[in-house]
PDB file of N, CA and C in Angstrom:
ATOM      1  N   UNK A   1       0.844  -1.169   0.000  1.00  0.00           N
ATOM      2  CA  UNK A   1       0.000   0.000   0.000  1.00  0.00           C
ATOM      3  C   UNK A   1       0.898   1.244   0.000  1.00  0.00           C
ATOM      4  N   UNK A   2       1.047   2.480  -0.853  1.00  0.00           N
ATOM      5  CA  UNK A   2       1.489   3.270  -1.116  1.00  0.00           C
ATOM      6  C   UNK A   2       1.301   4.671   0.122  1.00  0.00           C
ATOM      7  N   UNK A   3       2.364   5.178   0.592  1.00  0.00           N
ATOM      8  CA  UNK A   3       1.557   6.035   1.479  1.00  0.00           C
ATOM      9  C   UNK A   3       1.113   7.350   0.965  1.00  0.00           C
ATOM     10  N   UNK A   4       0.111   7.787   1.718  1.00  0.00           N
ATOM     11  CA  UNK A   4      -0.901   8.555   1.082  1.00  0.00           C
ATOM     12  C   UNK A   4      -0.111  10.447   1.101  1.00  0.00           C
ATOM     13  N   UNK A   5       0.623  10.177   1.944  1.00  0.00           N
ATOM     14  CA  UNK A   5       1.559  11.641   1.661  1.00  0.00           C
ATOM     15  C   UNK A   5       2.961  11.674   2.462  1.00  0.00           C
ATOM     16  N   UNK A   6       3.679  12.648   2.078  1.00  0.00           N
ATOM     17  CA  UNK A   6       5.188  12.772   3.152  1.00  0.00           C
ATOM     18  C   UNK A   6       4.923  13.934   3.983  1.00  0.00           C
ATOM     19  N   UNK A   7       5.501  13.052   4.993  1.00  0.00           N
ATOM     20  CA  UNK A   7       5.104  14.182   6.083  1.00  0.00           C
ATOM     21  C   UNK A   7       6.446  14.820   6.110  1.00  0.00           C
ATOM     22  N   UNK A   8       6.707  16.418   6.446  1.00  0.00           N
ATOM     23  CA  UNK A   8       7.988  16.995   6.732  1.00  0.00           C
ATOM     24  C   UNK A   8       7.763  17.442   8.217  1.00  0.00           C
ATOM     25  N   UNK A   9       9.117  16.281   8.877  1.00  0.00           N
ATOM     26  CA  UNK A   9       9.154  16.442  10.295  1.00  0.00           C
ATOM     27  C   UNK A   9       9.627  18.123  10.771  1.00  0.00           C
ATOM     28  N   UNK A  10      10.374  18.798   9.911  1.00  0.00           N
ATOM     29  CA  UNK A  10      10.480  19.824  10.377  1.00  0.00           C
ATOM     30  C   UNK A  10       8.755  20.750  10.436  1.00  0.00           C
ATOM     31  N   UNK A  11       8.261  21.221   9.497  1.00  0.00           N
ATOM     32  CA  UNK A  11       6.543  20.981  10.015  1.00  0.00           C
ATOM     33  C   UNK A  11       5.887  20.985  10.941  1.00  0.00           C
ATOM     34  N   UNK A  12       6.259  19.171  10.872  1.00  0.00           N
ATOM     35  CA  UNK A  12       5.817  18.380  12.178  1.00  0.00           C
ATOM     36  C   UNK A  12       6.124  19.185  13.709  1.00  0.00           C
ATOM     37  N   UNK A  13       7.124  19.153  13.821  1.00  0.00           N
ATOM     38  CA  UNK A  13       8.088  20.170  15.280  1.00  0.00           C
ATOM     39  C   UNK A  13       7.588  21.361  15.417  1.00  0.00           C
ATOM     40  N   UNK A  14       7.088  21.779  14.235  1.00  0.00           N
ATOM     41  CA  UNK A  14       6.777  23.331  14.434  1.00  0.00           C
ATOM     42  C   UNK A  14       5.787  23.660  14.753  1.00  0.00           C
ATOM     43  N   UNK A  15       4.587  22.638  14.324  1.00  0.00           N
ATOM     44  CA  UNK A  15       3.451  22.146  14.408  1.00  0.00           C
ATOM     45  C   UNK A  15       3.124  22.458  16.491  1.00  0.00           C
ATOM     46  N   UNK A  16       3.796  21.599  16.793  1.00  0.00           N
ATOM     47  CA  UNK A  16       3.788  20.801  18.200  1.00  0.00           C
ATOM     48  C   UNK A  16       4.427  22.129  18.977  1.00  0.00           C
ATOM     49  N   UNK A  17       5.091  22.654  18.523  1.00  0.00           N
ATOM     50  CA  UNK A  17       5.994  23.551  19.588  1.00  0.00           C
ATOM     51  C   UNK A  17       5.189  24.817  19.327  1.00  0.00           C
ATOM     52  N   UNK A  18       4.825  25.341  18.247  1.00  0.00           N
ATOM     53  CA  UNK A  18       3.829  26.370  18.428  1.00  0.00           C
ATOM     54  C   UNK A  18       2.830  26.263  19.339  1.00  0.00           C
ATOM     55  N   UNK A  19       1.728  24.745  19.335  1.00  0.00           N
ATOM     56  CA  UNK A  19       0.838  24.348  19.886  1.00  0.00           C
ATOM     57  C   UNK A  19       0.855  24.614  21.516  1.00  0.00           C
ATOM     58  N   UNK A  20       2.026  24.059  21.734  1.00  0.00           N
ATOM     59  CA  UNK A  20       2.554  24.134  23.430  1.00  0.00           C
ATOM     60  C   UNK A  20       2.780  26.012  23.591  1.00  0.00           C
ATOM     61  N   UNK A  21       3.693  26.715  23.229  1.00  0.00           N
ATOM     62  CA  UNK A  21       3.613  27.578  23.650  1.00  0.00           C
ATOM     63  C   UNK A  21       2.367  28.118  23.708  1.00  0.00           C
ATOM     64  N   UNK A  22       1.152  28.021  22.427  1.00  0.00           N
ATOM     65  CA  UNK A  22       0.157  29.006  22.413  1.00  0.00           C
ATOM     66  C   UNK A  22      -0.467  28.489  23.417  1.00  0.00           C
ATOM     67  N   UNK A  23      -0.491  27.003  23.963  1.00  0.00           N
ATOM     68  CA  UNK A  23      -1.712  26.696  24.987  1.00  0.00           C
ATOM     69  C   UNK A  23      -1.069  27.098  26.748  1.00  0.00           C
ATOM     70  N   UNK A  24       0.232  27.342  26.805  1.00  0.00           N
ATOM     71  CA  UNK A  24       0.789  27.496  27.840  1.00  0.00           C
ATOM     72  C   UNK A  24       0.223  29.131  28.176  1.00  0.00           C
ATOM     73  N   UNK A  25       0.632  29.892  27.024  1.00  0.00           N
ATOM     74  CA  UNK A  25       0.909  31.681  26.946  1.00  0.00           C
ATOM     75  C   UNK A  25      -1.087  31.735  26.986  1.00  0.00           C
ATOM     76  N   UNK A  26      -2.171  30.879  26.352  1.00  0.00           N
ATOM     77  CA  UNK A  26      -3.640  31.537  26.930  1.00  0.00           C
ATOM     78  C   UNK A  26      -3.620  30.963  28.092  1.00  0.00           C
ATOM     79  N   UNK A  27      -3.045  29.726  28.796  1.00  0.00           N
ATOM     80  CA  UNK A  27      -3.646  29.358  30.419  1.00  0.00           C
ATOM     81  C   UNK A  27      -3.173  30.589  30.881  1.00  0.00           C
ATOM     82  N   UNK A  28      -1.625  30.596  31.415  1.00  0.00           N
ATOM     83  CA  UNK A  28      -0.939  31.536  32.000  1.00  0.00           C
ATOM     84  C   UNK A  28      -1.919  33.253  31.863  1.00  0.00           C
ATOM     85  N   UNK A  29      -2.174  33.493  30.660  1.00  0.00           N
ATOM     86  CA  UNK A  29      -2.894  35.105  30.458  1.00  0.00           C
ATOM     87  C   UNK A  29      -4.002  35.073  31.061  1.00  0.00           C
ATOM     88  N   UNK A  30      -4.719  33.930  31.139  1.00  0.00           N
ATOM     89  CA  UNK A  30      -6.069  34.204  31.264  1.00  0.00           C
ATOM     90  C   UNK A  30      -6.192  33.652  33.065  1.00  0.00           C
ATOM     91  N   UNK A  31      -5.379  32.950  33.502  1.00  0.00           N
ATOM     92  CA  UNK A  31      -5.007  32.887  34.900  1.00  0.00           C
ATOM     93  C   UNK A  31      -4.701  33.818  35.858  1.00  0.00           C
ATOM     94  N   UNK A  32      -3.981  35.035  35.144  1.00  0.00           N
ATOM     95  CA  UNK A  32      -3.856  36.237  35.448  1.00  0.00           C
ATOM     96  C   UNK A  32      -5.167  37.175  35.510  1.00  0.00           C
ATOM     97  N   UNK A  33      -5.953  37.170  34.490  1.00  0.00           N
ATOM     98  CA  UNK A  33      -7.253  37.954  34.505  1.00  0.00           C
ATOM     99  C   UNK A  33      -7.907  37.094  35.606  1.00  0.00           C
ATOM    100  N   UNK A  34      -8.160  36.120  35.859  1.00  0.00           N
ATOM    101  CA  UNK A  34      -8.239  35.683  37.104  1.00  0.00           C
ATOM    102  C   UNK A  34      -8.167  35.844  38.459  1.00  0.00           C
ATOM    103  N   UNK A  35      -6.468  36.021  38.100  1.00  0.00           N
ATOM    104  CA  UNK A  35      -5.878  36.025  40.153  1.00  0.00           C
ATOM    105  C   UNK A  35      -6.063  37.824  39.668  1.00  0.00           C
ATOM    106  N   UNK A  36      -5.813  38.642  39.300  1.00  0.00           N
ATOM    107  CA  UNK A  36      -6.120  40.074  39.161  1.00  0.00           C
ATOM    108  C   UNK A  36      -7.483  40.285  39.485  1.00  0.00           C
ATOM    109  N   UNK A  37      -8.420  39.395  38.880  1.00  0.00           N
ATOM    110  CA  UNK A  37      -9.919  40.241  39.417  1.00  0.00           C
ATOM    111  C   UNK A  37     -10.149  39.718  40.274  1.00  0.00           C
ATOM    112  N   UNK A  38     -10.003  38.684  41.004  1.00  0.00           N
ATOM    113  CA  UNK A  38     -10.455  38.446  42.328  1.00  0.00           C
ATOM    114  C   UNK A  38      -9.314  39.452  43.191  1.00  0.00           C
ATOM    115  N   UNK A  39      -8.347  39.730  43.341  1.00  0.00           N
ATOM    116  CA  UNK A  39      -7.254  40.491  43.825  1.00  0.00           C
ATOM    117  C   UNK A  39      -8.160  41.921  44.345  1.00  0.00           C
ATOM    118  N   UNK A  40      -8.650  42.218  42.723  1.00  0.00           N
ATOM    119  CA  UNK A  40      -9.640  43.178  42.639  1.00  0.00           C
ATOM    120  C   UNK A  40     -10.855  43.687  43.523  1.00  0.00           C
ATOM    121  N   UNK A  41     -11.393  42.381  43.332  1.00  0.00           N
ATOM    122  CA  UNK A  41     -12.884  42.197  44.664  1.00  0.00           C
ATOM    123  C   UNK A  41     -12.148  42.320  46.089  1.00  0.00           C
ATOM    124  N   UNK A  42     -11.393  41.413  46.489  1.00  0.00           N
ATOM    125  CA  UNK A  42     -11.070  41.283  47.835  1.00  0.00           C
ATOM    126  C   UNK A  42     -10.668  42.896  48.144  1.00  0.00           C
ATOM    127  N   UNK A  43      -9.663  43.747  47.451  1.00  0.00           N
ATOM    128  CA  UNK A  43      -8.954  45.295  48.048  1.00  0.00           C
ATOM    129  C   UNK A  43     -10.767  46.003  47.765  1.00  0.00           C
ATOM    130  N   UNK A  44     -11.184  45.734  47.299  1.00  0.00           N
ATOM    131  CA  UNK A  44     -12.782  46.541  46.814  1.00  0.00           C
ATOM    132  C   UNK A  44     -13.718  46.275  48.523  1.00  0.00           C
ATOM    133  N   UNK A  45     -13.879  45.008  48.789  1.00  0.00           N
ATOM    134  CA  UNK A  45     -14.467  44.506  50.064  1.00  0.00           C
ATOM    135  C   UNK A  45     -13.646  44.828  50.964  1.00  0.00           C
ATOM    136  N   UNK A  46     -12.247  45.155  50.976  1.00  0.00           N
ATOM    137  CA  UNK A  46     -11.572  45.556  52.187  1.00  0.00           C
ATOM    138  C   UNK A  46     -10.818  47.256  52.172  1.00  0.00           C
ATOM    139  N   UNK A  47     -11.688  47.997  51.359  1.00  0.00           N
ATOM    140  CA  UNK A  47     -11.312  49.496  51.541  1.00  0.00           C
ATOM    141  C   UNK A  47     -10.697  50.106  50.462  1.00  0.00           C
ATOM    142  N   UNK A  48      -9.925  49.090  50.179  1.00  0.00           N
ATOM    143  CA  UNK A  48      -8.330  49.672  49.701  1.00  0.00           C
ATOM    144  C   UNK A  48      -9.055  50.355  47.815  1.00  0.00           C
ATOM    145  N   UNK A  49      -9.411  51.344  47.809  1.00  0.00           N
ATOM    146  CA  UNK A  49      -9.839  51.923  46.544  1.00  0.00           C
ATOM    147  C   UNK A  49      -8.705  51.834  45.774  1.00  0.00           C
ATOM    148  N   UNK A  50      -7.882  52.436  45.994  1.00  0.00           N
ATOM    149  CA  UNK A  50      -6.582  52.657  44.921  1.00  0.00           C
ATOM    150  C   UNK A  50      -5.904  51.286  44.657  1.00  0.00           C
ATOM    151  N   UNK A  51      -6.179  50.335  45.211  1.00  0.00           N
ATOM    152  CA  UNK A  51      -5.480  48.712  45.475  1.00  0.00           C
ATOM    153  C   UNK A  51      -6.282  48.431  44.260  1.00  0.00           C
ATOM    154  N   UNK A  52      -7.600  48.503  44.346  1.00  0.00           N
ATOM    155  CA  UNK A  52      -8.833  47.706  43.783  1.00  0.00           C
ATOM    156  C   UNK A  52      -8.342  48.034  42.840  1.00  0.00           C
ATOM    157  N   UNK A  53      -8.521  49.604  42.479  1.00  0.00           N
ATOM    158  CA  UNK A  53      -8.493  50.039  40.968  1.00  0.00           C
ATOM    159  C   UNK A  53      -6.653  49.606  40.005  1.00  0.00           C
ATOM    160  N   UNK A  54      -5.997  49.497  40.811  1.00  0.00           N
ATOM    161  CA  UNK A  54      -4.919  49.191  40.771  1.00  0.00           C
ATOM    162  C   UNK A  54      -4.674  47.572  39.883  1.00  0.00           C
ATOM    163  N   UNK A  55      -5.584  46.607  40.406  1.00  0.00           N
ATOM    164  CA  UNK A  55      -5.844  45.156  40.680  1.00  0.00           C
ATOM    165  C   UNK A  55      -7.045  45.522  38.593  1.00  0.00           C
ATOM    166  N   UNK A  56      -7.946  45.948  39.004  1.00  0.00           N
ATOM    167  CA  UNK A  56      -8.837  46.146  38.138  1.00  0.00           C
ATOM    168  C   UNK A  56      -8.055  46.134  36.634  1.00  0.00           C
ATOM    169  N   UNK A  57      -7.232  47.392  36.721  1.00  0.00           N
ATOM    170  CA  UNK A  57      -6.759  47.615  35.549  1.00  0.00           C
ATOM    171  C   UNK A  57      -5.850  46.694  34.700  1.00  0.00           C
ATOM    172  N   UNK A  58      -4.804  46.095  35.722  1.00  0.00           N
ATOM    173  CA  UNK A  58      -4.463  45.111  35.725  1.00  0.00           C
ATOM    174  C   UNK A  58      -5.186  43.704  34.624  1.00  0.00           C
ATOM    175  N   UNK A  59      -6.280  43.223  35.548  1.00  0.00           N
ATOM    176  CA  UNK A  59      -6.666  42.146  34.940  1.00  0.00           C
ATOM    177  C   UNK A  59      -7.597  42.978  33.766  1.00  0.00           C
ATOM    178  N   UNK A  60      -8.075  44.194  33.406  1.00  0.00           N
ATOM    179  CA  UNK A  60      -8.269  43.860  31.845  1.00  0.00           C
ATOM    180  C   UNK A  60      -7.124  44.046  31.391  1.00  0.00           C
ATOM    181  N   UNK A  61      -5.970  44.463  31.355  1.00  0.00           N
ATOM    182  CA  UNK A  61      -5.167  44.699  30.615  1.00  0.00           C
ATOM    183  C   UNK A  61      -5.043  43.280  30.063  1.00  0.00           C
ATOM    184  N   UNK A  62      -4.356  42.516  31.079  1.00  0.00           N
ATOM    185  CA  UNK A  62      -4.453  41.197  30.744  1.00  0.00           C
ATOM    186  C   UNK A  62      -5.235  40.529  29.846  1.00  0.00           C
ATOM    187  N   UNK A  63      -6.830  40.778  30.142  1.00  0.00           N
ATOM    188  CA  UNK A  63      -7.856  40.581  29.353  1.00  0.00           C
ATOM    189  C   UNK A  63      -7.950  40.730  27.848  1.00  0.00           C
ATOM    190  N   UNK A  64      -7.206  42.191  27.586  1.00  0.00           N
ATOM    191  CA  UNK A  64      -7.500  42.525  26.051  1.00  0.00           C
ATOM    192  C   UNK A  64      -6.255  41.978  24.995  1.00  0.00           C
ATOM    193  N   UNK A  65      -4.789  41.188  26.001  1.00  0.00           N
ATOM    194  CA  UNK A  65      -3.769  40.732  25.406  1.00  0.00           C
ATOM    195  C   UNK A  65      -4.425  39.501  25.495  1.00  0.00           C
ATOM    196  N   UNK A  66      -5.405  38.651  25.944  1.00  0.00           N
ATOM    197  CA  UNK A  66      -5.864  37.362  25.637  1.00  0.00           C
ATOM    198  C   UNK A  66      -6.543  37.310  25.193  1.00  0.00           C
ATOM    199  N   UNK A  67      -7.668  38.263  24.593  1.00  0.00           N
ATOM    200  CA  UNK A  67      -8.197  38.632  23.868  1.00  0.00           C
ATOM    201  C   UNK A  67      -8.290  38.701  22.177  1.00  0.00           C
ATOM    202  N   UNK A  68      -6.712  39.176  22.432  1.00  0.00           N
ATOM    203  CA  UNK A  68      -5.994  39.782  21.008  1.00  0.00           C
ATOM    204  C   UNK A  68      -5.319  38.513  20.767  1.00  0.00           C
ATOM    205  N   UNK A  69      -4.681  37.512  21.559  1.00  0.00           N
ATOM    206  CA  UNK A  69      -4.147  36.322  21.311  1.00  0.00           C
ATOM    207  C   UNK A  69      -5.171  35.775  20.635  1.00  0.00           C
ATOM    208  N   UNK A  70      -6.162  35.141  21.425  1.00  0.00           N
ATOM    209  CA  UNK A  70      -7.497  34.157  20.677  1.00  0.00           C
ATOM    210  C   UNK A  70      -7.766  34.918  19.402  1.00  0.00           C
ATOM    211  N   UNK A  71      -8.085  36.201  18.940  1.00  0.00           N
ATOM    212  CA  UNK A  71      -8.296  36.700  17.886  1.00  0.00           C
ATOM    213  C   UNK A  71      -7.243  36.644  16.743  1.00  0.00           C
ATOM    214  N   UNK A  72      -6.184  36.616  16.900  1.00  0.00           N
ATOM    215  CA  UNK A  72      -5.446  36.528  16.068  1.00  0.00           C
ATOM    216  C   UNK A  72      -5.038  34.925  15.971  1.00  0.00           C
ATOM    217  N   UNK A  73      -4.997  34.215  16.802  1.00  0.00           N
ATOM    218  CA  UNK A  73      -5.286  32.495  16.498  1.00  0.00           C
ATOM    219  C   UNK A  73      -6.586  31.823  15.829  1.00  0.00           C
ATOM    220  N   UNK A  74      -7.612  33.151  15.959  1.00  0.00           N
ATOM    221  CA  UNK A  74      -8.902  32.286  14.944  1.00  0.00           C
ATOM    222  C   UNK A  74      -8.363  33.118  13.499  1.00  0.00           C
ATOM    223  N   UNK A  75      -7.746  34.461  13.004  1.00  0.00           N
ATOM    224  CA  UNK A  75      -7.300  34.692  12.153  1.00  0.00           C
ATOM    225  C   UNK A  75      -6.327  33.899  11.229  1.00  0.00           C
ATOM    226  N   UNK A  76      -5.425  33.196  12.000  1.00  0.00           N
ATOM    227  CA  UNK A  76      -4.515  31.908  11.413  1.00  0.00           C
ATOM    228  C   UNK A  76      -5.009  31.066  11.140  1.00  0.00           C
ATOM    229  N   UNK A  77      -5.846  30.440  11.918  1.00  0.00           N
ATOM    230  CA  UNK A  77      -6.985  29.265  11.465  1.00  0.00           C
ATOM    231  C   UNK A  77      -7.418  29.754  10.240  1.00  0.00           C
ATOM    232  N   UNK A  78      -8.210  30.325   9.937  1.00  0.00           N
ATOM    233  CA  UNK A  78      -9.304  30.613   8.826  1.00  0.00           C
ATOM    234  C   UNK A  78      -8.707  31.442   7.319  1.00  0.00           C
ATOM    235  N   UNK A  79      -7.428  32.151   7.736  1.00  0.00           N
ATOM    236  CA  UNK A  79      -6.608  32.453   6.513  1.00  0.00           C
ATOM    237  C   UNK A  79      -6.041  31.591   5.708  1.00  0.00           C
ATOM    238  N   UNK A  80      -6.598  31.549   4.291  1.00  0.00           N
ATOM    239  CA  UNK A  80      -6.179  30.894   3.376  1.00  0.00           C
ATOM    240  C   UNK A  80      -4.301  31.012   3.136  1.00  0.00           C
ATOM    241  N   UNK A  81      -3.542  30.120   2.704  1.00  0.00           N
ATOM    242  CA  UNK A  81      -2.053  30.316   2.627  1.00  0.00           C
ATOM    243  C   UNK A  81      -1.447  29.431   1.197  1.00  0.00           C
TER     244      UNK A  81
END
């Protein structure tokens, strides 16, 4: 039986190692919008205004770089090459 295509391991590697960083770099970002907005609530429930807002800004910032990640990973997906 003839095989049905060649795979190029270099590709292959690039394939896999992109994969890992991109799934490492959205847990890690979006873990942050996380521990930031709860950070957020707790200085908000305990006084600290300038903490809160401090904490706040924080996790969207975070927010709109994971944001812009996922958006530009459904852009790679769906662009023709």
């Amino acid at each position: 039986m003839p095989p049905l295509g060649a795979v190029d391991a270099g590709q292959l590697f690039e394939v896999v190692w992109v994969s890992m960083v991109a799934g490492v770099a959205v847990t890690v970002l979006f873990s942050l919008v996380v521990l930031f907005g709860s950070r957020s609530a707790e200085a908000r429930r305990g006084g600290a205004a300038a903490a809160a807002m401090g904490y706040g800004v924080l996790a969207l910032a975070f927010m709109v770089v994971f944001c812009g990640l996922i958006a530009y990973g459904v852009h790679v997906m769906l662009s023709k090459s």
